[in-house]
Protein backbone atom coordinates (compact mmCIF):
# COMPACT_ATOMS: atom_id res chain seq x y z
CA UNK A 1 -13.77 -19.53 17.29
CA UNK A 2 -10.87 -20.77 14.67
CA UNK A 3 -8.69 -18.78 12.52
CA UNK A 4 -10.95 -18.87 9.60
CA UNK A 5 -13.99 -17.53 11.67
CA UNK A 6 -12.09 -14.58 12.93
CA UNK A 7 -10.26 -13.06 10.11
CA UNK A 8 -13.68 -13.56 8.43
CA UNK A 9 -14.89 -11.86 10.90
CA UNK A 10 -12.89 -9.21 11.16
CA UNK A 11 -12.70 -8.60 7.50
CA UNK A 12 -16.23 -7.73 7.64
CA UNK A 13 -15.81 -5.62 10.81
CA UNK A 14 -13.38 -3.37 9.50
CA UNK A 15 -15.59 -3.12 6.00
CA UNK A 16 -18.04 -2.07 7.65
CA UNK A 17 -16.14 0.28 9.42
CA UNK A 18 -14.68 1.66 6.65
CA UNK A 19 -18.11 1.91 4.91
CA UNK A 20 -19.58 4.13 7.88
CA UNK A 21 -16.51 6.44 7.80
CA UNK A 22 -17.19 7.08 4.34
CA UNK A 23 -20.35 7.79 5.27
CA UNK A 24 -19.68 10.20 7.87
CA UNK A 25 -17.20 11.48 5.60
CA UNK A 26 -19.14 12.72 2.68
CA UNK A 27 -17.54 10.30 0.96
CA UNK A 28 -19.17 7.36 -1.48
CA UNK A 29 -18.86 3.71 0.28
CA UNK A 30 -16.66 2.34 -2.70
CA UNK A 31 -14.27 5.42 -2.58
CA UNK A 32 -11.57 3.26 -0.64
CA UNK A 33 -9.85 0.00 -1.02
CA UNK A 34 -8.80 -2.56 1.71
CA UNK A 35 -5.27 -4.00 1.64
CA UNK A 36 -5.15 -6.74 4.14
CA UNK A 37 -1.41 -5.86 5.47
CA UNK A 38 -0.40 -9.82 5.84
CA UNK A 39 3.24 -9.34 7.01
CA UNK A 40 4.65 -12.09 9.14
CA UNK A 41 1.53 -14.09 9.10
CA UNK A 42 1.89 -17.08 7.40
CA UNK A 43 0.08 -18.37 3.55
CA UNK A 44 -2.74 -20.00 5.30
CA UNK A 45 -3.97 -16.56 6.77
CA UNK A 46 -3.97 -15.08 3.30
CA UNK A 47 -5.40 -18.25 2.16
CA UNK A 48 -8.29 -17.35 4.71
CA UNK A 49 -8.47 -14.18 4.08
CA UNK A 50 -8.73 -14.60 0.13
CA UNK A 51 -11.61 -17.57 0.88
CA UNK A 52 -13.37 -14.46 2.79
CA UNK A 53 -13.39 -12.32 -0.26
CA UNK A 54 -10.06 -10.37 0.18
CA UNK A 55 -8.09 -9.70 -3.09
CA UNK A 56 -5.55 -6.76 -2.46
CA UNK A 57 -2.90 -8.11 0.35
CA UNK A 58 0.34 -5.87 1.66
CA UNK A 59 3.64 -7.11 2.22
CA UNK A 60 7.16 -5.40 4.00
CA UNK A 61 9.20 -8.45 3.68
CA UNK A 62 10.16 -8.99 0.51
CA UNK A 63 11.69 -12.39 0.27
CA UNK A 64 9.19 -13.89 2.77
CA UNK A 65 6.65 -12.37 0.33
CA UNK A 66 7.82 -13.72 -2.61
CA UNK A 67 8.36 -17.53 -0.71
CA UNK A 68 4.49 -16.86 0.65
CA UNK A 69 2.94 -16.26 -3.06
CA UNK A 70 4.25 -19.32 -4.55
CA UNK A 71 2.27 -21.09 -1.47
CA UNK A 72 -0.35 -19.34 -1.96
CA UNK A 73 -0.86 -19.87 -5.74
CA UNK A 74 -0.63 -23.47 -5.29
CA UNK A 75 -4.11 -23.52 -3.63
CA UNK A 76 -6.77 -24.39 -5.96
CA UNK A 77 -9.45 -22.81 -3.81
CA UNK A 78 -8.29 -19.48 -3.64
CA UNK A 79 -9.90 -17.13 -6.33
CA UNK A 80 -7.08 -15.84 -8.70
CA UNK A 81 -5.86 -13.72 -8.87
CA UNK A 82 -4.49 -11.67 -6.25
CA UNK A 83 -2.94 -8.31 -6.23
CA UNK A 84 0.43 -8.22 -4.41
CA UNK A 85 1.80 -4.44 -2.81
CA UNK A 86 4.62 -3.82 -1.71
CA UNK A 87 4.90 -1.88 1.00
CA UNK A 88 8.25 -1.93 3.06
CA UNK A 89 11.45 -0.76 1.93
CA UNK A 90 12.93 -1.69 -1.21
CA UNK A 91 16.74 -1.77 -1.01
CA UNK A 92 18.90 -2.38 -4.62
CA UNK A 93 19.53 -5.87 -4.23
CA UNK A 94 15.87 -6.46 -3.81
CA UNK A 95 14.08 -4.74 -6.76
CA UNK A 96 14.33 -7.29 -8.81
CA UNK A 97 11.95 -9.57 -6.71
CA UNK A 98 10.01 -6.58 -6.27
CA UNK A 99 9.95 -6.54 -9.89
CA UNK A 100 8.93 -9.97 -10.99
CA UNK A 101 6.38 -10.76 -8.40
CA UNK A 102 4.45 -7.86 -7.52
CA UNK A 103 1.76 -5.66 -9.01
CA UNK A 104 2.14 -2.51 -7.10
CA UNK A 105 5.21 -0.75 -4.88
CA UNK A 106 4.09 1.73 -2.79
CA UNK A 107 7.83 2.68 -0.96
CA UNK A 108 9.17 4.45 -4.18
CA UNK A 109 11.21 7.00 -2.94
CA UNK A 110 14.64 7.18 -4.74
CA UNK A 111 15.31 7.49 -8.67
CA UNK A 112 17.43 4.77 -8.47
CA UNK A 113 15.08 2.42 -6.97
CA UNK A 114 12.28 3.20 -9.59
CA UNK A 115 15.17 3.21 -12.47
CA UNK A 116 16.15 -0.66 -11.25
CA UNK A 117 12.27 -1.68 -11.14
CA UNK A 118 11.48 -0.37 -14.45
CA UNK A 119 14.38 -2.05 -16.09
CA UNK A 120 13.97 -5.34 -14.36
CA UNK A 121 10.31 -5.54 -14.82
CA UNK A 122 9.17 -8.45 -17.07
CA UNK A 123 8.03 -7.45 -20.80
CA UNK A 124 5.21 -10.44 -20.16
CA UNK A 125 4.03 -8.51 -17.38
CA UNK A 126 1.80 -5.47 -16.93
CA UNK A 127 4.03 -2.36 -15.73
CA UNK A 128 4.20 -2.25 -12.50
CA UNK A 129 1.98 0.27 -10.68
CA UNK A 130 4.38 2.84 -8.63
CA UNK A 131 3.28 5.03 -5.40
CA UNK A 132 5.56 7.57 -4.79
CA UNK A 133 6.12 7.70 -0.44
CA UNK A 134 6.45 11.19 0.61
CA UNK A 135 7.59 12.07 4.22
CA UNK A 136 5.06 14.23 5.22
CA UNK A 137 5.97 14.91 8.77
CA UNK A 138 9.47 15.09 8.59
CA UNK A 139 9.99 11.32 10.58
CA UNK A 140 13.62 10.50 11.34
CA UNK A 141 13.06 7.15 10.83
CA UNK A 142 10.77 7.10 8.31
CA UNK A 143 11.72 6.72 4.29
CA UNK A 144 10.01 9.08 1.82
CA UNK A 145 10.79 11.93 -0.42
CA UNK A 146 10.32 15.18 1.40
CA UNK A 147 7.12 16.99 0.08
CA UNK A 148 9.56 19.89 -1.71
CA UNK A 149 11.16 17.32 -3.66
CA UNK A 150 8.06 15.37 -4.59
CA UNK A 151 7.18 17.21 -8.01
CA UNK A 152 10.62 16.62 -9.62
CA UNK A 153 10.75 12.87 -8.34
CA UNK A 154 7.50 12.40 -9.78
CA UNK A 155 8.39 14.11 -13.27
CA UNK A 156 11.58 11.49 -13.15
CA UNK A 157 9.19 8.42 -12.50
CA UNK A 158 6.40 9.36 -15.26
CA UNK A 159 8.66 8.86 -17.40
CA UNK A 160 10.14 5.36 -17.24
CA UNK A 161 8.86 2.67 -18.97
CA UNK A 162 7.36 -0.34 -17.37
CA UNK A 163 6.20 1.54 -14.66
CA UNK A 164 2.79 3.49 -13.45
CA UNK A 165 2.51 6.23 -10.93
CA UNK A 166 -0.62 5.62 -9.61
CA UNK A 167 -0.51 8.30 -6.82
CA UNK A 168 1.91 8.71 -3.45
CA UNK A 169 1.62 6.83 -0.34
CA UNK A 170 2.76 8.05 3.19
CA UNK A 171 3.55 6.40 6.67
CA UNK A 172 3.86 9.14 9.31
CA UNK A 173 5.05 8.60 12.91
CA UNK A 174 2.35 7.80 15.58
CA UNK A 175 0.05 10.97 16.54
CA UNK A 176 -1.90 10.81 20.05
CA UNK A 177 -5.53 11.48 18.48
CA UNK A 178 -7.66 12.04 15.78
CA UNK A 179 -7.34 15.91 15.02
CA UNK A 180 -3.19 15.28 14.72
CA UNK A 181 -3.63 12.56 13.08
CA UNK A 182 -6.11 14.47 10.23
CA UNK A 183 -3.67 16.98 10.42
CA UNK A 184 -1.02 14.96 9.29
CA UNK A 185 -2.67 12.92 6.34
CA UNK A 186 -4.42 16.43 5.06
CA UNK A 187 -0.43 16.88 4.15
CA UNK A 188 -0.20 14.26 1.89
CA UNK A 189 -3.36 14.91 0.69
CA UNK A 190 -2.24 18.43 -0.26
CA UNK A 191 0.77 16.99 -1.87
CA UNK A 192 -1.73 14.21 -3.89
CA UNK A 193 -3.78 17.77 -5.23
CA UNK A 194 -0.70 19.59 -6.02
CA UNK A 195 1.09 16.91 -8.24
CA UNK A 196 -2.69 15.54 -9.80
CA UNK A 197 -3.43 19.39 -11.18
CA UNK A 198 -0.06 19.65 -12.87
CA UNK A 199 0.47 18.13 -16.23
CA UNK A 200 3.61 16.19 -15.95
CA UNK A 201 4.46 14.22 -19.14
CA UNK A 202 3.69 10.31 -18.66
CA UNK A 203 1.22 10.77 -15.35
CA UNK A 204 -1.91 9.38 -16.49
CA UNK A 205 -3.98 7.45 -14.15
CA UNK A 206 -2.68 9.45 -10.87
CA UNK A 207 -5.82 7.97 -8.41
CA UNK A 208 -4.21 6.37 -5.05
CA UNK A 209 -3.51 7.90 -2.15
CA UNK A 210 -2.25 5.01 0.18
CA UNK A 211 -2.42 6.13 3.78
CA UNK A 212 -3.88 4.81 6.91
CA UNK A 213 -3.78 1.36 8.96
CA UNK A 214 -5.39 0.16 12.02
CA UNK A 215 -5.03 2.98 14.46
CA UNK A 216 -5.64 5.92 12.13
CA UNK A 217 -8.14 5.14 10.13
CA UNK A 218 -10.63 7.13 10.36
CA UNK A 219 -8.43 10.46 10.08
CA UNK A 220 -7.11 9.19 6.72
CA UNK A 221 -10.36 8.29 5.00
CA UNK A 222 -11.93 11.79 6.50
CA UNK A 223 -7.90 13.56 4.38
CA UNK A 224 -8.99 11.56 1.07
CA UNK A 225 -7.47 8.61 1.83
CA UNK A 226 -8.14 6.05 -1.30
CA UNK A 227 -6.36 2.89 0.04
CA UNK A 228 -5.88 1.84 3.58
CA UNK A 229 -3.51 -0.86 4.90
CA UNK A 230 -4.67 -2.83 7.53
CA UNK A 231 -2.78 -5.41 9.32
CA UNK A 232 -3.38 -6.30 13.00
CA UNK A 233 -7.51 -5.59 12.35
CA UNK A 234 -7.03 -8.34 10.34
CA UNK A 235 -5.13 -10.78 11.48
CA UNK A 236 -4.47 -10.28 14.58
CA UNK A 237 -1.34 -9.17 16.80
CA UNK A 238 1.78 -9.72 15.26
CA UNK A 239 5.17 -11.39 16.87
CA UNK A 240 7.63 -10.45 14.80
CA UNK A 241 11.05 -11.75 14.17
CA UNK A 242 14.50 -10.96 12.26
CA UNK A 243 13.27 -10.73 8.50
CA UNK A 244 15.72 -10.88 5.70
């Protein structure tokens, strides 16, 4: 089986799972989006993965990101266009990139960093969609606003220009099965409810709650997830290296 079989494959595997856990969820089969989490796999799997009907890809890296879209535009047979997420930390010497070439970041977690995207974000382009990551469980070595200090981040964020916050997005450490791991997302997804039933000035479209990959998938679709990242489903195991 080649490369283009399996992620085809696999794409439609883990729709289909997604579409059952929905299901058994209560929940309507459109109710959550795929992001194909391409991280150190190179254009041609995205390429593949587009081809197979894939539009919303992830990316940690953000200068190997950036290198891999310019590829990956240059392909005439890959349906345009593609939306680009952000999704690993975004350090101050990096938000520009982060501004100019993607359509969502999901790793806000600092004023400054949201301050620096807004003002670097190109007038041609739409503003840039904004998920605010909270630190849910408390994770030493996990980024994230912690959940007391969401509301006033949030009211800080609303308010810049060029810039959307489209919901909050979490990454919590490893839990050993299913009820911890429910456990854990329900917290962000009390955090989501909390900051969607207050009026702050400038939230308007507040829909995304981005939590979830490979492992814990079904827990965050049954907490409300509305996007799930999904990497190694995908495309298979990783092998990672030193990323700039």
């Amino acid at each position: 089986m080649n490369i283009m079989t399996t992620i085809t494959n696999n794409l439609q595997s883990v729709r289909d799972h997604i579409v059952r856990t929905c299901e058994a969820s209560g929940r309507a089969a459109d109710s959550v989006t795929l992001m194909a989490v391409s991280k150190t796999f190179g254009p041609e799997a995205v390429v593949q993965a587009a081809q197979a009907g894939q539009r919303i890809f992830g990316e940690n890296y953000i200068q190997e990101a950036v290198e891999k879209m310019a590829i990956v535009a240059q392909h005439a047979d890959v349906p345009h266009p593609l939306s680009w997420h952000c999704i690993g930390p975004i350090q101050s010497n990096k938000t520009r990139l982060v501004a100019a070439h993607f359509d969502w970041a999901h790793t806000v977690d600092r004023l400054k960093i949201a301050q620096r995207l807004s003002e670097q974000r190109p007038e041609y382009l739409p503003p840039l969609n904004i998920c605010i990551q909270v630190n849910v469980d408390g994770g030493l070595n996990k980024s994230g606003v912690a959940p007391q200090e969401l509301g006033d981040l949030v009211r800080e964020v609303a308010v810049l220009p060029r810039l959307v916050v489209r919901g909050l997005m979490s990454i919590p450490e490893p839990a050993p099965d299913f009820e911890a791991q429910y456990a854990v997302h329900m917290r962000a997804r009390e955090c989501f409810d909390v900051i969607a039933a207050q009026q702050i000035p400038g939230l308007g479209q507040f829909d995304t709650l981005s939590m979830g990959m490979t492992d814990d998938l079904d827990a965050a679709i049954r907490a409300g997830s509305t996007m799930v990242r999904v990497g190694s489903g995908i495309f298979g195991r990783r092998h990672y290296a030193q990323k700039a």
